[in-house]
N, C-alpha and C. Protein backbone atom coordinates (compact mmCIF):
# COMPACT_ATOMS: atom_id res chain seq x y z
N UNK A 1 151.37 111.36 27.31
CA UNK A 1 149.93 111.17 27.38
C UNK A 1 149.27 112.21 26.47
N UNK A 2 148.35 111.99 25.41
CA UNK A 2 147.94 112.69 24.93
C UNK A 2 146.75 113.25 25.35
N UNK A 3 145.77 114.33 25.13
CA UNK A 3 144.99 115.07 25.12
C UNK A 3 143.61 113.91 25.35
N UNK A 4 143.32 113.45 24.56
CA UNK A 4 142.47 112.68 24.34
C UNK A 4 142.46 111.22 25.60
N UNK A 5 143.28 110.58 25.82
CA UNK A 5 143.81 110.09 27.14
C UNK A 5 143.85 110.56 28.70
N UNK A 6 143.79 111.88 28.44
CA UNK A 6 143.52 112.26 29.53
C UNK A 6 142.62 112.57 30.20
N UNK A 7 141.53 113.17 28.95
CA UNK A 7 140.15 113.64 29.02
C UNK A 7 139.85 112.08 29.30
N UNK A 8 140.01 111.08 28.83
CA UNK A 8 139.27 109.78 29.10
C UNK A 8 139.89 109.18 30.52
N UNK A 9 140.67 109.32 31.02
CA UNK A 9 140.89 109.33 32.65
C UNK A 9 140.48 110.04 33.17
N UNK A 10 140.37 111.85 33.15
CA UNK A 10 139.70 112.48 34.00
C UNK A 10 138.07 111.92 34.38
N UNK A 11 137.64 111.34 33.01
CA UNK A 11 136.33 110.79 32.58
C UNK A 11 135.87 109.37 33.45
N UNK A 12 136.95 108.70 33.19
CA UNK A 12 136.43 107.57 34.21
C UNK A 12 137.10 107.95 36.01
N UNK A 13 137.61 108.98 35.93
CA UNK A 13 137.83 109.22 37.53
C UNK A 13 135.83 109.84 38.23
N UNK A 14 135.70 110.81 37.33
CA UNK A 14 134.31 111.21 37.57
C UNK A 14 133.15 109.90 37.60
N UNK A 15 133.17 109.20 36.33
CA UNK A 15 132.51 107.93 37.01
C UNK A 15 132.34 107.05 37.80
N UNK A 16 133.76 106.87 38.42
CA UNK A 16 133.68 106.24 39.17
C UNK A 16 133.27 107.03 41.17
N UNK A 17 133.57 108.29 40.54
CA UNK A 17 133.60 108.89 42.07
C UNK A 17 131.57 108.90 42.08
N UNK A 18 131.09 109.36 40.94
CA UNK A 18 129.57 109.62 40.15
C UNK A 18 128.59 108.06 40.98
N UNK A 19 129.32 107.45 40.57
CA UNK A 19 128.83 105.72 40.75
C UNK A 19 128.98 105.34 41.81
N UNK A 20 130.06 105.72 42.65
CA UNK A 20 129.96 105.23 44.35
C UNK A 20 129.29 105.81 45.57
N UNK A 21 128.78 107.06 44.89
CA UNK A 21 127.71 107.58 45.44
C UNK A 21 126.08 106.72 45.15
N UNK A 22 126.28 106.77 43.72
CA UNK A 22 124.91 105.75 43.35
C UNK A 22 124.95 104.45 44.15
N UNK A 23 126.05 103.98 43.97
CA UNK A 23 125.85 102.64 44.53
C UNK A 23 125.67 102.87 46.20
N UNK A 24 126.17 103.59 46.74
CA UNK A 24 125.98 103.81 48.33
C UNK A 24 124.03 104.08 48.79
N UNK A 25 123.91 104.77 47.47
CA UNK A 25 122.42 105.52 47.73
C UNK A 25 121.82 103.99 47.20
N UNK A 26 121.60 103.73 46.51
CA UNK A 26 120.94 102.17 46.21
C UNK A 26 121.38 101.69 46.37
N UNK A 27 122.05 100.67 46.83
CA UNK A 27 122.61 99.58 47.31
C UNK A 27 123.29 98.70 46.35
N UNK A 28 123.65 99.02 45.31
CA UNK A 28 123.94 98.34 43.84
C UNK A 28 125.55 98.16 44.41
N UNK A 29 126.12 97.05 43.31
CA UNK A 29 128.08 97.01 43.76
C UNK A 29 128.13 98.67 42.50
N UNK A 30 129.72 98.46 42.86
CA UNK A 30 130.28 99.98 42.29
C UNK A 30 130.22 99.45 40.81
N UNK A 31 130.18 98.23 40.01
CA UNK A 31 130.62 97.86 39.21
C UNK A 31 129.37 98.25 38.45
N UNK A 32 128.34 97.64 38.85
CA UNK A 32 126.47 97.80 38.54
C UNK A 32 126.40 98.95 38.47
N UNK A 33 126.66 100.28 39.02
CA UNK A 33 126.23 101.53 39.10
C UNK A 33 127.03 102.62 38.10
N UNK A 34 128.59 101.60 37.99
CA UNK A 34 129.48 102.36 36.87
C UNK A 34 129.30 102.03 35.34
N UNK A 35 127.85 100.79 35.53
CA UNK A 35 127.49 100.57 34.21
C UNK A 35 126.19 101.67 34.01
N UNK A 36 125.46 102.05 34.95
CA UNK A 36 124.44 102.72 34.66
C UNK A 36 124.95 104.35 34.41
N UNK A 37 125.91 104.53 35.26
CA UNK A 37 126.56 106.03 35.29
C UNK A 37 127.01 106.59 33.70
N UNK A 38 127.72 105.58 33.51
CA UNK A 38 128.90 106.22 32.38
C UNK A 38 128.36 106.45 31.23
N UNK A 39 127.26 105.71 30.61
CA UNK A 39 126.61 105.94 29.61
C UNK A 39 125.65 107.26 29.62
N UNK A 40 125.19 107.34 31.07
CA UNK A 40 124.41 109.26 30.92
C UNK A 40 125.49 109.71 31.03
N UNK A 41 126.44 110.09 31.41
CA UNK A 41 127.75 110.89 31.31
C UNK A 41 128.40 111.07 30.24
N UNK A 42 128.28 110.28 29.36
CA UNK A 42 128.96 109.71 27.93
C UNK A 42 128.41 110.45 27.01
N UNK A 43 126.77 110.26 27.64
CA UNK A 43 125.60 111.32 26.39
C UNK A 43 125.90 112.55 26.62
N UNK A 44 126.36 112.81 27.65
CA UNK A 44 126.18 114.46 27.77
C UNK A 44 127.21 115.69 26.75
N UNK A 45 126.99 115.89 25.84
CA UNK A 45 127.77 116.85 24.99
C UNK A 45 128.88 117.36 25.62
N UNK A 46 128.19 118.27 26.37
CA UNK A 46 128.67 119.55 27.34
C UNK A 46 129.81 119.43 27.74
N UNK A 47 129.20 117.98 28.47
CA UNK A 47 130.61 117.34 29.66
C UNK A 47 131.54 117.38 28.88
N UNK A 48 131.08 116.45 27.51
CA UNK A 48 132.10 115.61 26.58
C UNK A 48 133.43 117.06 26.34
N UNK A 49 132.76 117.85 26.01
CA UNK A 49 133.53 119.34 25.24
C UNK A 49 134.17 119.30 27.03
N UNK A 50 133.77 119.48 27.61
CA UNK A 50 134.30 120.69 28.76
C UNK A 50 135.73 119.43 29.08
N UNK A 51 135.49 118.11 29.40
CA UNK A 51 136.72 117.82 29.46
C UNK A 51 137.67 117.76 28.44
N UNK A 52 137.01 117.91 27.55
CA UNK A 52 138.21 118.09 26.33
C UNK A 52 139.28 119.45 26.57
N UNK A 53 138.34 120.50 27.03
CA UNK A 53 139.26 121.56 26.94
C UNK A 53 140.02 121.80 28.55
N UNK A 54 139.33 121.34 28.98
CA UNK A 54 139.84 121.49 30.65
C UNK A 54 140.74 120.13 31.53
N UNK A 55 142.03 119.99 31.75
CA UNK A 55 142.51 119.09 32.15
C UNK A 55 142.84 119.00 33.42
N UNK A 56 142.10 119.93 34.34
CA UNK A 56 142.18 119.88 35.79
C UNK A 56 140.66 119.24 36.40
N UNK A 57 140.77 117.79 36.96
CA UNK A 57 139.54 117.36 37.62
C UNK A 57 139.29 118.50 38.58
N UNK A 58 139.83 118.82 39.19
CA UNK A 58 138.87 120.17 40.21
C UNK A 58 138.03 120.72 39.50
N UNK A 59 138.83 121.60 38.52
CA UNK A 59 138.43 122.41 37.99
C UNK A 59 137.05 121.81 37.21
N UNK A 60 136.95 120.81 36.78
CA UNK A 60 135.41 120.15 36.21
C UNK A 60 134.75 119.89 36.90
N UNK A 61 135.26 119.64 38.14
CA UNK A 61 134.12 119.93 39.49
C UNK A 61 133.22 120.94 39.72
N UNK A 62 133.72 122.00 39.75
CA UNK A 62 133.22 123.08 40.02
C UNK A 62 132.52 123.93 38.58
N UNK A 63 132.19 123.15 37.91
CA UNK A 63 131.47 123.94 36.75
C UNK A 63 130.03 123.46 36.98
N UNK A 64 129.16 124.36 36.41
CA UNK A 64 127.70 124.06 36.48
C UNK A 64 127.38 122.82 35.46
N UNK A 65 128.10 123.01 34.06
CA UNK A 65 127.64 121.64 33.56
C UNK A 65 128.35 120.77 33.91
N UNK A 66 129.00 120.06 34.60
CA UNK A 66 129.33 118.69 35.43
C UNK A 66 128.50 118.68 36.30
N UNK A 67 128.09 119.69 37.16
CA UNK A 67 127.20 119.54 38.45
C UNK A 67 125.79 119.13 37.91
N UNK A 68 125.27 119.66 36.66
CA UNK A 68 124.13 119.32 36.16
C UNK A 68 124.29 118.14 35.61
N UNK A 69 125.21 117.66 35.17
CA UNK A 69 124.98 116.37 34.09
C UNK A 69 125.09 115.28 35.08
N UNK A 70 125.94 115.72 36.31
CA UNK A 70 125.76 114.70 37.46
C UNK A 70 124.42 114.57 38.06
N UNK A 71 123.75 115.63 38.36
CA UNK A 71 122.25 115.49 38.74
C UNK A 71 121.20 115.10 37.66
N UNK A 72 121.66 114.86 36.87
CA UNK A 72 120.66 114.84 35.42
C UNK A 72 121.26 112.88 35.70
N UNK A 73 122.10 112.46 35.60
CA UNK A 73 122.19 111.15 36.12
C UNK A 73 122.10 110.31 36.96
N UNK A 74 122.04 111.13 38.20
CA UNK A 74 121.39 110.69 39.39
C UNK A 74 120.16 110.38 39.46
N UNK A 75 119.08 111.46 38.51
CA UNK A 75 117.70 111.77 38.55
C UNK A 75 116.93 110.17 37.43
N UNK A 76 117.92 110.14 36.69
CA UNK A 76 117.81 109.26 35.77
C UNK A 76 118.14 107.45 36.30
N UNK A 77 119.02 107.24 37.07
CA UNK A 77 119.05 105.95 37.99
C UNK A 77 117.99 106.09 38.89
């Protein structure tokens, strides 16, 4: 698995965990909410870099820019 593969699984693991919260809070399916999610997540630079260099999902948990770019997408649905 390369580098780039992984960052894009860690990536859609966060969307989808990102989106089933949305969809729980609005009532949308997971499918509807993982279309609105992934594209603010997608924009976000920050994120983009931080999973590039970081290959532990915990560990991108607990950073301030995931926590912000998640509330910056929430705020935005």
């Amino acid at each position: 698995m390369t580098g780039q593969g992984a960052s894009e699984r860690i990536f859609q693991e966060l969307v989808a965990e990102v989106a089933a919260g949305v969809a729980a809070r609005y009532r949308l399916g997971p499918d509807e909410a993982a279309e609105l999610v992934a594209p603010l997540l997608a924009g976000n630079r920050k994120l983009l870099e931080l999973l590039a260099a970081e290959p532990d999902p915990k560990q991108v948990r607990r950073t301030r820019v995931y926590k912000s770019a998640v509330a910056a997408a929430r705020k935005t649905v």
